[in-house]
C-alpha atoms as a PDB file:
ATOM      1  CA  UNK A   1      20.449   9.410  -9.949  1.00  0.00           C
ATOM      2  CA  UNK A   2      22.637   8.946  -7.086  1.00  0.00           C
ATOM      3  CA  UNK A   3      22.408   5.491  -4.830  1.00  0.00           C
ATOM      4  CA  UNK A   4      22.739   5.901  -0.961  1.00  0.00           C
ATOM      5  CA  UNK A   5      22.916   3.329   1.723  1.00  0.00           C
ATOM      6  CA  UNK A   6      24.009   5.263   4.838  1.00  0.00           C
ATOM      7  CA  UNK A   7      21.493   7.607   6.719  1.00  0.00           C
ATOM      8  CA  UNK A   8      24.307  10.389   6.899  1.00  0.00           C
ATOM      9  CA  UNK A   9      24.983   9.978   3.283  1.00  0.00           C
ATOM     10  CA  UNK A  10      21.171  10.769   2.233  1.00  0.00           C
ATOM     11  CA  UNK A  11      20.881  13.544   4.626  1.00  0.00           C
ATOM     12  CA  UNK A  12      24.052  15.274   3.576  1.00  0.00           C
ATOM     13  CA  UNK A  13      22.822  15.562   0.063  1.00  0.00           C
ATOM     14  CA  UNK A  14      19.865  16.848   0.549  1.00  0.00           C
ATOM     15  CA  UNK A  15      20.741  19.218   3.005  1.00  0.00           C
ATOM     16  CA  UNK A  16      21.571  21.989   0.412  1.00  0.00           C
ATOM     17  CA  UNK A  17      18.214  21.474  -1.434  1.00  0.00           C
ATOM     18  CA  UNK A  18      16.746  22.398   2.168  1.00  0.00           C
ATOM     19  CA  UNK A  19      18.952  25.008   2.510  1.00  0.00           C
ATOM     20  CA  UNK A  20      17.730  26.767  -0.856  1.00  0.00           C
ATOM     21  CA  UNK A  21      14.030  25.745  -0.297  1.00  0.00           C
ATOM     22  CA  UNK A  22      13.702  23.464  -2.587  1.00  0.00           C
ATOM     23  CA  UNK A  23      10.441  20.774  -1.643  1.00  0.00           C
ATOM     24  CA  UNK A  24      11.496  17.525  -1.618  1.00  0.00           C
ATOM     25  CA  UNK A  25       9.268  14.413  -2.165  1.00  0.00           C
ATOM     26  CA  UNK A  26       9.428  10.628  -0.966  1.00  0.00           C
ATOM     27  CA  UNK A  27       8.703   7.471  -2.594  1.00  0.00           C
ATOM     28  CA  UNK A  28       9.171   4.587   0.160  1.00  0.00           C
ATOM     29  CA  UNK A  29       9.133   1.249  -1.394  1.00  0.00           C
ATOM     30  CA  UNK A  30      10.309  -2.693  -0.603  1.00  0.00           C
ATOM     31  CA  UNK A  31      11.580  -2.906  -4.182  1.00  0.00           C
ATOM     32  CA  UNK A  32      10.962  -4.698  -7.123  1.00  0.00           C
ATOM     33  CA  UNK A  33       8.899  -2.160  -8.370  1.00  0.00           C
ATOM     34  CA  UNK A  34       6.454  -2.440 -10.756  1.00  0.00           C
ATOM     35  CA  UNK A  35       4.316   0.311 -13.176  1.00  0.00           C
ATOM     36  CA  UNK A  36       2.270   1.191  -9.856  1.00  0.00           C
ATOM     37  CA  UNK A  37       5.628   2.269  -8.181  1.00  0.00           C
ATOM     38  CA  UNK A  38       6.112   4.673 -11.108  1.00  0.00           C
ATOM     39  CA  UNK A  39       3.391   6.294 -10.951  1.00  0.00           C
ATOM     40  CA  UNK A  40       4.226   7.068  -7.563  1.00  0.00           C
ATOM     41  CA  UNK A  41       7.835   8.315  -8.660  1.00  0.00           C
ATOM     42  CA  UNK A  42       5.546  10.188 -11.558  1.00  0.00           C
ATOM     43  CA  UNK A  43       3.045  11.989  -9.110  1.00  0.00           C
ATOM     44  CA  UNK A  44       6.229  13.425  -6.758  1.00  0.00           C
ATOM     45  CA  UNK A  45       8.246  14.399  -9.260  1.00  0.00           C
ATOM     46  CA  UNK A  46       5.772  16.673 -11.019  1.00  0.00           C
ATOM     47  CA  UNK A  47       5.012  18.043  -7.344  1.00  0.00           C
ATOM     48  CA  UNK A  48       8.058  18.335  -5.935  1.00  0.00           C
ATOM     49  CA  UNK A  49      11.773  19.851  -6.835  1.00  0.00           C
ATOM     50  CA  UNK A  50      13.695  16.592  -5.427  1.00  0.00           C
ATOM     51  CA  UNK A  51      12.066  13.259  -5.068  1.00  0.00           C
ATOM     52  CA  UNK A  52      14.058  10.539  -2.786  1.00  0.00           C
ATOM     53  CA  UNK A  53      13.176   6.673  -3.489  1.00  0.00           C
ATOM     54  CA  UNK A  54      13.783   3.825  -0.904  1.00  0.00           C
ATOM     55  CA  UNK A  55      14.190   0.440  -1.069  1.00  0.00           C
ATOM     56  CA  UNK A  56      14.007  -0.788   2.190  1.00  0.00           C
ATOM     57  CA  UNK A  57      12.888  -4.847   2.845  1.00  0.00           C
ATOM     58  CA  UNK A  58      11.528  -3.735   6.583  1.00  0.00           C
ATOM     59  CA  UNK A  59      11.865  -6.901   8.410  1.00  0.00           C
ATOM     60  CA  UNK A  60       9.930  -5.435  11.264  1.00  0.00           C
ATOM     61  CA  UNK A  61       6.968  -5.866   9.215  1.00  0.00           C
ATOM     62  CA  UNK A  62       7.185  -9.542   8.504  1.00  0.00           C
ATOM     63  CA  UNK A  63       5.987 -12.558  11.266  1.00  0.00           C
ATOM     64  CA  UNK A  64       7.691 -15.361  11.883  1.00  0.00           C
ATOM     65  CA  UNK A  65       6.136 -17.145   9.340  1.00  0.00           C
ATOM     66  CA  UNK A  66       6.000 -14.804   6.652  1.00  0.00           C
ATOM     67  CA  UNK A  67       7.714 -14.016   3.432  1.00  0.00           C
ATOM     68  CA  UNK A  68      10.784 -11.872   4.314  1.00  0.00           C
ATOM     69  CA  UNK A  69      13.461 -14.322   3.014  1.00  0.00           C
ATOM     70  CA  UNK A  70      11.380 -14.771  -0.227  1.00  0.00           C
ATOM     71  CA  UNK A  71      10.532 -11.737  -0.871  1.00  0.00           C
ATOM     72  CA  UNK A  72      11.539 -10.325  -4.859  1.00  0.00           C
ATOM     73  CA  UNK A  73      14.435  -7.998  -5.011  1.00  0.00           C
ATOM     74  CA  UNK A  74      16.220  -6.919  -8.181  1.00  0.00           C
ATOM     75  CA  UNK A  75      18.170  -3.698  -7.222  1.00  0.00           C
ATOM     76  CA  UNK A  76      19.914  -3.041 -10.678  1.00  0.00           C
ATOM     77  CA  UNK A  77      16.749  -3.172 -12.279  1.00  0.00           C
ATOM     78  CA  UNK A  78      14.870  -1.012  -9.325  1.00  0.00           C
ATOM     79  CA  UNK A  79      17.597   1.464  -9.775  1.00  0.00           C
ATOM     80  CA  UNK A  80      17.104   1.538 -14.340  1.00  0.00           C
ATOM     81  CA  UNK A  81      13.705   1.945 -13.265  1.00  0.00           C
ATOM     82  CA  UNK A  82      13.787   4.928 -10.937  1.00  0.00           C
ATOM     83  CA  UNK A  83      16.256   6.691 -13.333  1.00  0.00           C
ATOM     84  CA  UNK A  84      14.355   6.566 -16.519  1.00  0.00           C
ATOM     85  CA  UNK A  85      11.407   8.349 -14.127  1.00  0.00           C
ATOM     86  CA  UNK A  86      13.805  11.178 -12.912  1.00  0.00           C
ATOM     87  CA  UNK A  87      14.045  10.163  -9.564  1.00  0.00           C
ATOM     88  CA  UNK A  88      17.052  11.967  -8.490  1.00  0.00           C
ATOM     89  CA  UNK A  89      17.767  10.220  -4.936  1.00  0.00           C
ATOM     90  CA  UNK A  90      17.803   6.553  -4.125  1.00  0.00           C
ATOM     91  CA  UNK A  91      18.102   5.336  -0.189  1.00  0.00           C
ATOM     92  CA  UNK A  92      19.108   2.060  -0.363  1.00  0.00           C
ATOM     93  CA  UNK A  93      20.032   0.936   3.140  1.00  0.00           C
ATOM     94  CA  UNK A  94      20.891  -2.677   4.578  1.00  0.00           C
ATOM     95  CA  UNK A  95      19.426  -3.867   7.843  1.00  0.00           C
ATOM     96  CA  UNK A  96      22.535  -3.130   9.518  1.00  0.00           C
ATOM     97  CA  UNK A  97      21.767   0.823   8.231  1.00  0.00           C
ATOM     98  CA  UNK A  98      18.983   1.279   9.124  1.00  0.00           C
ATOM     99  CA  UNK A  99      18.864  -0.713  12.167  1.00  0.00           C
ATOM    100  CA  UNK A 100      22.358  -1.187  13.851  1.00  0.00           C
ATOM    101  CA  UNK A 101      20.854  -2.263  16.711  1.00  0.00           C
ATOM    102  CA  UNK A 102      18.032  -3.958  17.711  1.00  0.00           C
ATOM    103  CA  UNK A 103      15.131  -1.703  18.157  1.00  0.00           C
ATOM    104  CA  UNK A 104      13.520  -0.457  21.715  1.00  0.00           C
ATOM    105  CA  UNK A 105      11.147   2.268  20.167  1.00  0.00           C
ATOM    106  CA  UNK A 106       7.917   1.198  18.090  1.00  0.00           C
ATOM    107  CA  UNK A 107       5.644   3.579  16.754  1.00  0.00           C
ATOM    108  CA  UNK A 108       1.964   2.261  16.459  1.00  0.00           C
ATOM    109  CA  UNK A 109      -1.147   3.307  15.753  1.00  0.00           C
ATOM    110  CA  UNK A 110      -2.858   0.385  18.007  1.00  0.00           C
ATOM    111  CA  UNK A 111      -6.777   0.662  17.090  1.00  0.00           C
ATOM    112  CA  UNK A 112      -6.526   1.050  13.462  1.00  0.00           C
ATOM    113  CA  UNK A 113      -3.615  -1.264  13.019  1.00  0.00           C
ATOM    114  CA  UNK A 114      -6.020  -4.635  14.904  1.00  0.00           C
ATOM    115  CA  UNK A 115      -8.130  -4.159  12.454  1.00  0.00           C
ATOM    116  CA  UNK A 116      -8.470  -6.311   9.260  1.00  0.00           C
ATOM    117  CA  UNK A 117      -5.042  -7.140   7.925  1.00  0.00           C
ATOM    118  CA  UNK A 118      -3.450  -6.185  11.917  1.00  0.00           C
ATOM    119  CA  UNK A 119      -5.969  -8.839  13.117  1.00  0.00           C
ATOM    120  CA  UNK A 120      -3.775 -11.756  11.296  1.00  0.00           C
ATOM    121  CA  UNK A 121      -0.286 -10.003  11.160  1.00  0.00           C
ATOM    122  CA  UNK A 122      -0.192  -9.048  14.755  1.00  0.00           C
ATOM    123  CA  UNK A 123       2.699  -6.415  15.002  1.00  0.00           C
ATOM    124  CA  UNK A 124       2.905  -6.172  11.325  1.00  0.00           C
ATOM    125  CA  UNK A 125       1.238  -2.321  11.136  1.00  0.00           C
ATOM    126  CA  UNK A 126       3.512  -1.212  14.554  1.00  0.00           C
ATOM    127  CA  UNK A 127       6.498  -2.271  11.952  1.00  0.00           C
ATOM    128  CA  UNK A 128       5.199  -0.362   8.864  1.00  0.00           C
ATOM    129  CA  UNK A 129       4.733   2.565  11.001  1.00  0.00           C
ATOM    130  CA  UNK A 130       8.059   2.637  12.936  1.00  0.00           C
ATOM    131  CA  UNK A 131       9.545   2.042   9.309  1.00  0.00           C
ATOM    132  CA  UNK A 132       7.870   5.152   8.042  1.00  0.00           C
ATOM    133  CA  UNK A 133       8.318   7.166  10.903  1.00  0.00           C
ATOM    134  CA  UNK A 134      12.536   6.522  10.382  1.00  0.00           C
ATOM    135  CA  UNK A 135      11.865   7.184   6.840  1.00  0.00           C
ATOM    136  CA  UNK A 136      10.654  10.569   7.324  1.00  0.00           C
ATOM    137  CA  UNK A 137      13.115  11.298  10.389  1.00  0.00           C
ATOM    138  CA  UNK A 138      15.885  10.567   7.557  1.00  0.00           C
ATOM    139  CA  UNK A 139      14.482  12.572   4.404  1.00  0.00           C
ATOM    140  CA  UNK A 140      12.825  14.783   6.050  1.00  0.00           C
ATOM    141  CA  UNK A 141       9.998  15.191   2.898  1.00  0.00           C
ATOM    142  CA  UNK A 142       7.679  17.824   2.399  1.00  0.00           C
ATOM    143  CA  UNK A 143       5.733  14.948   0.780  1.00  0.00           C
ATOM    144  CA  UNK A 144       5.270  11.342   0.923  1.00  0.00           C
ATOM    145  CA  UNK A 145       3.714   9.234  -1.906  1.00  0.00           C
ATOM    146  CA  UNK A 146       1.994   5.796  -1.381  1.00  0.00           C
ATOM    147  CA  UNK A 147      -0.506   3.470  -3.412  1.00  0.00           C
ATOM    148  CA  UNK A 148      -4.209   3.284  -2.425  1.00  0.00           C
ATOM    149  CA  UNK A 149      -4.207  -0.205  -3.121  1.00  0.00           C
ATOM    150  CA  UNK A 150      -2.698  -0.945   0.374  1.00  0.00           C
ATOM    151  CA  UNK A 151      -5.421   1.105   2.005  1.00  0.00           C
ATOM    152  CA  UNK A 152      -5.172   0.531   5.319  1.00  0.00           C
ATOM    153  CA  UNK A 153      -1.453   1.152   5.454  1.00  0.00           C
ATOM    154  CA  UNK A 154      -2.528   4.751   3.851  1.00  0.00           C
ATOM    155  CA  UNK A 155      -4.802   5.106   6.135  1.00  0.00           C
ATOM    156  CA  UNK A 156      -2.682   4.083   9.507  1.00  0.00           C
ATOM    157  CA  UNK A 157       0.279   6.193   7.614  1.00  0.00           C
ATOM    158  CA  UNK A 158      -1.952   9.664   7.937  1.00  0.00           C
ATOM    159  CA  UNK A 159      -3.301   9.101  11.199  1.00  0.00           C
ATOM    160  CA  UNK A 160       0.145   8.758  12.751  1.00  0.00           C
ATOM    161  CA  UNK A 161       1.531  11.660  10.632  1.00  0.00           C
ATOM    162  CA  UNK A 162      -1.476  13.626  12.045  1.00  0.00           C
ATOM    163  CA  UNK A 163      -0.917  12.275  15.063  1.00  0.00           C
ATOM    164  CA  UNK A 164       2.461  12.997  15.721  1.00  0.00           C
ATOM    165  CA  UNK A 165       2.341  16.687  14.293  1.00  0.00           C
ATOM    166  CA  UNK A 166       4.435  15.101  11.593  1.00  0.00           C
ATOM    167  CA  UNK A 167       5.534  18.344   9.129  1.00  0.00           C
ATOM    168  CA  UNK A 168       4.694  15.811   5.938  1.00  0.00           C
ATOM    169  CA  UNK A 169       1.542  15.634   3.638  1.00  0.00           C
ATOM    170  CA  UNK A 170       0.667  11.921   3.360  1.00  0.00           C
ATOM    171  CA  UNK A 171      -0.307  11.444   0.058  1.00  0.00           C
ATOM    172  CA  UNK A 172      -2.183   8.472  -1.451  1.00  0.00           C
ATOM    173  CA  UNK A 173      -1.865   7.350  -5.392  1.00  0.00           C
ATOM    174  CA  UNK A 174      -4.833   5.537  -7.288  1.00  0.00           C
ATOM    175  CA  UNK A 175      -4.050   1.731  -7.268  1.00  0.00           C
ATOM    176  CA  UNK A 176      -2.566   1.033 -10.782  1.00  0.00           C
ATOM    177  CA  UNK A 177      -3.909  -1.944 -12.315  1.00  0.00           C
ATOM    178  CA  UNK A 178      -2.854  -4.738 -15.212  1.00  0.00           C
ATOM    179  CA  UNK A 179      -4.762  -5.136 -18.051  1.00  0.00           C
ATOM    180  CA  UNK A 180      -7.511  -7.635 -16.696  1.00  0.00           C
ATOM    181  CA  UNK A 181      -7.986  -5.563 -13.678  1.00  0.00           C
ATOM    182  CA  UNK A 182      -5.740  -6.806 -11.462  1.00  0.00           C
ATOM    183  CA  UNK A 183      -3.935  -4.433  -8.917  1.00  0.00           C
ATOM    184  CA  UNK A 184       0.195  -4.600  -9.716  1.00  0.00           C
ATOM    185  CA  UNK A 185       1.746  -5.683  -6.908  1.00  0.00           C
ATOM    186  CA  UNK A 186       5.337  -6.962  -6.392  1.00  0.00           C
ATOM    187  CA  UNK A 187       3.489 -10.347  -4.925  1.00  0.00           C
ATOM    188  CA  UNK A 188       2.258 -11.087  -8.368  1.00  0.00           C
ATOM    189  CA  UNK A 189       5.047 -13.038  -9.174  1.00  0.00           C
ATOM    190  CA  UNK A 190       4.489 -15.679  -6.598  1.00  0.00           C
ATOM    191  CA  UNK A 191       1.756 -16.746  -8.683  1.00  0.00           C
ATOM    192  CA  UNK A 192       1.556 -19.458 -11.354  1.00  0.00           C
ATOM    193  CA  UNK A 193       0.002 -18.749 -14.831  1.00  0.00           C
ATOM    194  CA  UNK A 194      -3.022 -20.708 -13.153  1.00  0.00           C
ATOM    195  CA  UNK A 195      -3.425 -18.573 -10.348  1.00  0.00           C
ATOM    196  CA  UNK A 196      -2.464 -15.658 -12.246  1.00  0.00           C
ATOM    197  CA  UNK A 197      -5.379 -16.112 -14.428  1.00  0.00           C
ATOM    198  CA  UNK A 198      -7.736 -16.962 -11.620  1.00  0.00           C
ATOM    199  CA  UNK A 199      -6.599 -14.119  -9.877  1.00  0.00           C
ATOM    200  CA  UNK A 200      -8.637 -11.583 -12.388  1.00  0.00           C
ATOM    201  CA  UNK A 201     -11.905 -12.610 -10.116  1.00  0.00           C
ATOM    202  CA  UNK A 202     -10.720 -10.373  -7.493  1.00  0.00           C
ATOM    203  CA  UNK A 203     -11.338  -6.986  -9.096  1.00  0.00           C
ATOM    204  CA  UNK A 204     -14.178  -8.581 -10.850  1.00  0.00           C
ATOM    205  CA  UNK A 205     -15.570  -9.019  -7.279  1.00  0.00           C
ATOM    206  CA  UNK A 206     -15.091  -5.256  -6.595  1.00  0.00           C
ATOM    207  CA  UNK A 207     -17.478  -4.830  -9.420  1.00  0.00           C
ATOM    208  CA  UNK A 208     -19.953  -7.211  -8.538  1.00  0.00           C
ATOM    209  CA  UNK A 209     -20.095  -5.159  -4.924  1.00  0.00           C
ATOM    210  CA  UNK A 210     -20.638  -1.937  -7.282  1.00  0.00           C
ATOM    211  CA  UNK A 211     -23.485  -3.726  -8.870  1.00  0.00           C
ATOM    212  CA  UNK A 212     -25.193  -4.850  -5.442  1.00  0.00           C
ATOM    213  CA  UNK A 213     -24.888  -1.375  -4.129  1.00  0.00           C
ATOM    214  CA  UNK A 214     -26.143   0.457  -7.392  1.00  0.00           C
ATOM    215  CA  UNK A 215     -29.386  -1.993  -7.227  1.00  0.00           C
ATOM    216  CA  UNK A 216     -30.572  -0.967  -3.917  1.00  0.00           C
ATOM    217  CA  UNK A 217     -28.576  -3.024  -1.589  1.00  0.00           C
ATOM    218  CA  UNK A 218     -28.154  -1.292   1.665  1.00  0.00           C
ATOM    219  CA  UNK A 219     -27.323  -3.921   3.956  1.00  0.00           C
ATOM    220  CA  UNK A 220     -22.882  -4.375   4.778  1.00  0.00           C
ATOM    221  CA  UNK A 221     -23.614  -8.337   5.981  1.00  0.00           C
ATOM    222  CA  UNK A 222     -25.466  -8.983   3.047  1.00  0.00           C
ATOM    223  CA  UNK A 223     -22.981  -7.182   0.506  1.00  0.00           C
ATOM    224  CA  UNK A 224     -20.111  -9.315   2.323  1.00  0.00           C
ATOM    225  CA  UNK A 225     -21.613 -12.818   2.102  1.00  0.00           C
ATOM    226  CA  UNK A 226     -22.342 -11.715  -1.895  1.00  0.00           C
ATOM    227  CA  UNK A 227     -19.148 -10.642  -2.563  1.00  0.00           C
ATOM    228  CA  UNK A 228     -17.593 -13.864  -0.746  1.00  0.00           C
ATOM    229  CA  UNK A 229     -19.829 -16.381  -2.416  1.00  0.00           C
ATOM    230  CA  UNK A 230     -18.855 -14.683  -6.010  1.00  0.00           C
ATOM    231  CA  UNK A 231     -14.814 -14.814  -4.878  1.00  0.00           C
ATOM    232  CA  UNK A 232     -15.530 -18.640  -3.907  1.00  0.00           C
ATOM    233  CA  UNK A 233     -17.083 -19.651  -7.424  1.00  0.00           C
ATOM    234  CA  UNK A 234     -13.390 -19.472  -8.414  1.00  0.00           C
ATOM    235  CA  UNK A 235     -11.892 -22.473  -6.803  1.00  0.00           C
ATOM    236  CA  UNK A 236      -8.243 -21.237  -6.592  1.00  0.00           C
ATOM    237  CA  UNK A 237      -9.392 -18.327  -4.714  1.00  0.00           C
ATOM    238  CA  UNK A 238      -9.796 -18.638  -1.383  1.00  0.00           C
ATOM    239  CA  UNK A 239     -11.477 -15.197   0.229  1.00  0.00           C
ATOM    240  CA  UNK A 240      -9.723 -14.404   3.655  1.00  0.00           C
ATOM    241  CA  UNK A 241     -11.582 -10.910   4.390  1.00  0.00           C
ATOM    242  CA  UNK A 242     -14.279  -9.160   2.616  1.00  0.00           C
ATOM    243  CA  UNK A 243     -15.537  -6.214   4.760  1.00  0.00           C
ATOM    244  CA  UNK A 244     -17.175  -3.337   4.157  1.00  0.00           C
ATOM    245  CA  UNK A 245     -15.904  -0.311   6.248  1.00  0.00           C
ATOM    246  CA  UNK A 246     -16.092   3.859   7.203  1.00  0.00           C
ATOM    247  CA  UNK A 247     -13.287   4.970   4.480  1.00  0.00           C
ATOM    248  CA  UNK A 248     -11.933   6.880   6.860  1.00  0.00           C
ATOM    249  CA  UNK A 249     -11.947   5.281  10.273  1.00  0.00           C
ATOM    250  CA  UNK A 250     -12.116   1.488   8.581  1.00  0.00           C
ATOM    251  CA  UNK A 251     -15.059   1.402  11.230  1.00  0.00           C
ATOM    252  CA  UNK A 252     -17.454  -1.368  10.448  1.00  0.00           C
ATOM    253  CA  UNK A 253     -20.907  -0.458   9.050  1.00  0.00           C
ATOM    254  CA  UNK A 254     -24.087  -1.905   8.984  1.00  0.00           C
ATOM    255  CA  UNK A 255     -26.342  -0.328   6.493  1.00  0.00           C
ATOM    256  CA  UNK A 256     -25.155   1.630   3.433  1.00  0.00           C
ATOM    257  CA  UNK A 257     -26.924   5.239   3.117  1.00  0.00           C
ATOM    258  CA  UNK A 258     -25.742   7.938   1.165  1.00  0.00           C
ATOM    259  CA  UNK A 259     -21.638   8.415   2.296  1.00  0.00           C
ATOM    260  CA  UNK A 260     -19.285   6.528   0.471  1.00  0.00           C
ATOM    261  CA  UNK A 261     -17.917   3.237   1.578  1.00  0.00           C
ATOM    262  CA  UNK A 262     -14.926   1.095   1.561  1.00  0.00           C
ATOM    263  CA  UNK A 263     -14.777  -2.399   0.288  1.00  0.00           C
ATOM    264  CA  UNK A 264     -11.196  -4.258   1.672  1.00  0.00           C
ATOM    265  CA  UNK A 265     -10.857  -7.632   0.044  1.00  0.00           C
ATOM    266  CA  UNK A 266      -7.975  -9.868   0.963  1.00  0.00           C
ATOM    267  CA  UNK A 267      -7.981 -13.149  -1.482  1.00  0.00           C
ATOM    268  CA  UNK A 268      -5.322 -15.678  -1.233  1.00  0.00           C
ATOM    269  CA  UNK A 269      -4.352 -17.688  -4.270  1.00  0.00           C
ATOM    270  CA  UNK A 270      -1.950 -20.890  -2.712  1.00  0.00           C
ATOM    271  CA  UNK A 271       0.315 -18.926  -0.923  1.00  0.00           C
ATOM    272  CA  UNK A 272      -0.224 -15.378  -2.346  1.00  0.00           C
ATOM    273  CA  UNK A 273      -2.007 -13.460  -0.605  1.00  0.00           C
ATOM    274  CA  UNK A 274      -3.669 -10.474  -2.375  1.00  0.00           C
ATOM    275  CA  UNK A 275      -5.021  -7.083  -1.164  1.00  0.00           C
ATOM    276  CA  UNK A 276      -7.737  -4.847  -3.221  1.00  0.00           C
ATOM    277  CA  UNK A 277     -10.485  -2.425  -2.031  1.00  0.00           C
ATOM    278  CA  UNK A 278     -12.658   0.162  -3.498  1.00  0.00           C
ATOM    279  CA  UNK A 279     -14.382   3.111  -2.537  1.00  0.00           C
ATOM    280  CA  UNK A 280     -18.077   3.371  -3.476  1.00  0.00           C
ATOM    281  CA  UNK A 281     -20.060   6.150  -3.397  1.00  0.00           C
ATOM    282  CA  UNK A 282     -23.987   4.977  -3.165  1.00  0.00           C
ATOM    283  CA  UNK A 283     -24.972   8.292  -4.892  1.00  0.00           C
ATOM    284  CA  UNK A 284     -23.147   8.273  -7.799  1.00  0.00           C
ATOM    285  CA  UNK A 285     -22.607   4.271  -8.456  1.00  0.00           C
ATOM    286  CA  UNK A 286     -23.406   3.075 -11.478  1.00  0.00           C
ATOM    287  CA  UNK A 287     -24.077  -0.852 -12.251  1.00  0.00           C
ATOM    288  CA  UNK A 288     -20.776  -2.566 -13.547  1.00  0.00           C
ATOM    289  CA  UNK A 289     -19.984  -5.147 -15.600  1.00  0.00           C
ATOM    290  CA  UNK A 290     -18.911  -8.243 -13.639  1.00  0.00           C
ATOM    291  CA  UNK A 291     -18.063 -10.910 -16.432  1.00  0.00           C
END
């Protein structure tokens, strides 16, 4: 695997792949990747003849306030990681690459990115999307890989790529999860063992929505306040969205019928802040075990 951290550098080595037709998939990341980021590298390298991994800390993603600073980054181990995975490409840029001057353009997807998580990040969507926009300017992929666990980035991600006529397929990976449930997420080592172990209510509470649902339930408000009463029996957890949305719009609903729905949860534990959701189709749910 070669490591690049200059825009011309990336797109002068894959410029003969191009030439010779050869598809090309990307993996973008922040780093300190975890099994969930391998399956990612996994998926695009069985579907593609050259996959490209970046490791990119955006900082036009984070507020004022947020974690930038903080945030985990272990590059020699990111880079063992991508290797042993056959990742044959790794972008690698510095701020100073990728933005060597301060930024006039923004790419947003306004509606979709005030919703939910854009509702208390204000500008943090218009960053992930000029990010990913770059990205794809740079590697120019045929496709682009990212974790369903961060839904409504996947979802923002394919509107704009529709959007803008984009010439990539936006493709989104089932949310790999530890062994209690638990979505892996680079922000799960922010939390201590307590928290850790608290944490495991979160997917638990995905389930109890399941159950609700699969017992006749059909009304979003009263699936919400459920689902948030359950999350608050833990007392490190402290629920900071539970909605129930359109999967594909991220709409709000009032009554569940037959067409699947989406469940976002966003739980804080101290500091952490952690994102899960689920998909449930009314027709075919089945009642699951929340204990």
């Amino acid at each position: 695997m070669q490591t690049f951290t200059t825009i011309a550098d990336l797109r002068a080595a894959l410029a003969p792949h191009r030439l010779d037709g050869r598809t090309i998939g990307l993996v973008p990341t922040m780093g300190y990747l975890h099994v969930g980021h391998m399956e990612l590298a996994r998926r695009a390298r069985a579907e593609n003849d050259i996959v490209v991994a970046t490791i990119f800390v955006n900082p036009l993603q984070f507020g004022a306030n947020e974690d930038l600073a903080r945030y985990p980054r272990d590059l020699a181990r990111d880079q063992a990681m991508l290797e042993a995975e056959g990742v044959h490409y790794l972008f690698a840029p510095g701020v100073a690459d990728m933005y060597p001057r301060p930024m006039e353009t923004v790419v947003d997807v306004p509606k979709l990115g005030a919703e939910l998580e854009g509702s208390v990040r204000p500008g943090h969507f218009a960053g992930v999307a000029t990010v990913v926009t770059k990205l794809f300017n740079i590697a120019g992929p045929d496709r682009a890989y990212f974790g369903e666990k961060d839904f409504q980035q996947l979802t923002i991600i394919r509107r704009m790529a529709e959007d803008l006529a984009q010439p990539v397929e936006v493709i989104g990976v089932p949310t790999v999860r530890e062994a209690d449930g638990l979505a892996c997420s680079s922000r799960n080592v922010y939390l201590s063992p307590e928290e850790r172990a608290a944490a495991a209510i979160v997917p638990r509470a995905l389930n109890e929505a399941e159950r609700l649902i699969a017992t006749g339930e059909t009304d979003a408000a009263r699936v919400e306040e459920a689902v948030t009463a359950f999350l608050r029996a833990e007392p490190l957890a402290r629920p900071e969205v539970v909605a129930l949305r359109d999967p594909e719009t991220l709409a709000a609903i009032d009554g569940i019928g037959e067409k699947p729905v989406l469940l976002l949860l966003f739980v804080r534990f101290g500091s952490t802040k952690l994102l899960d959701n689920r998909v449930i189709d009314p027709k075919n749910v089945k009642i699951a075990k929340v204990a």
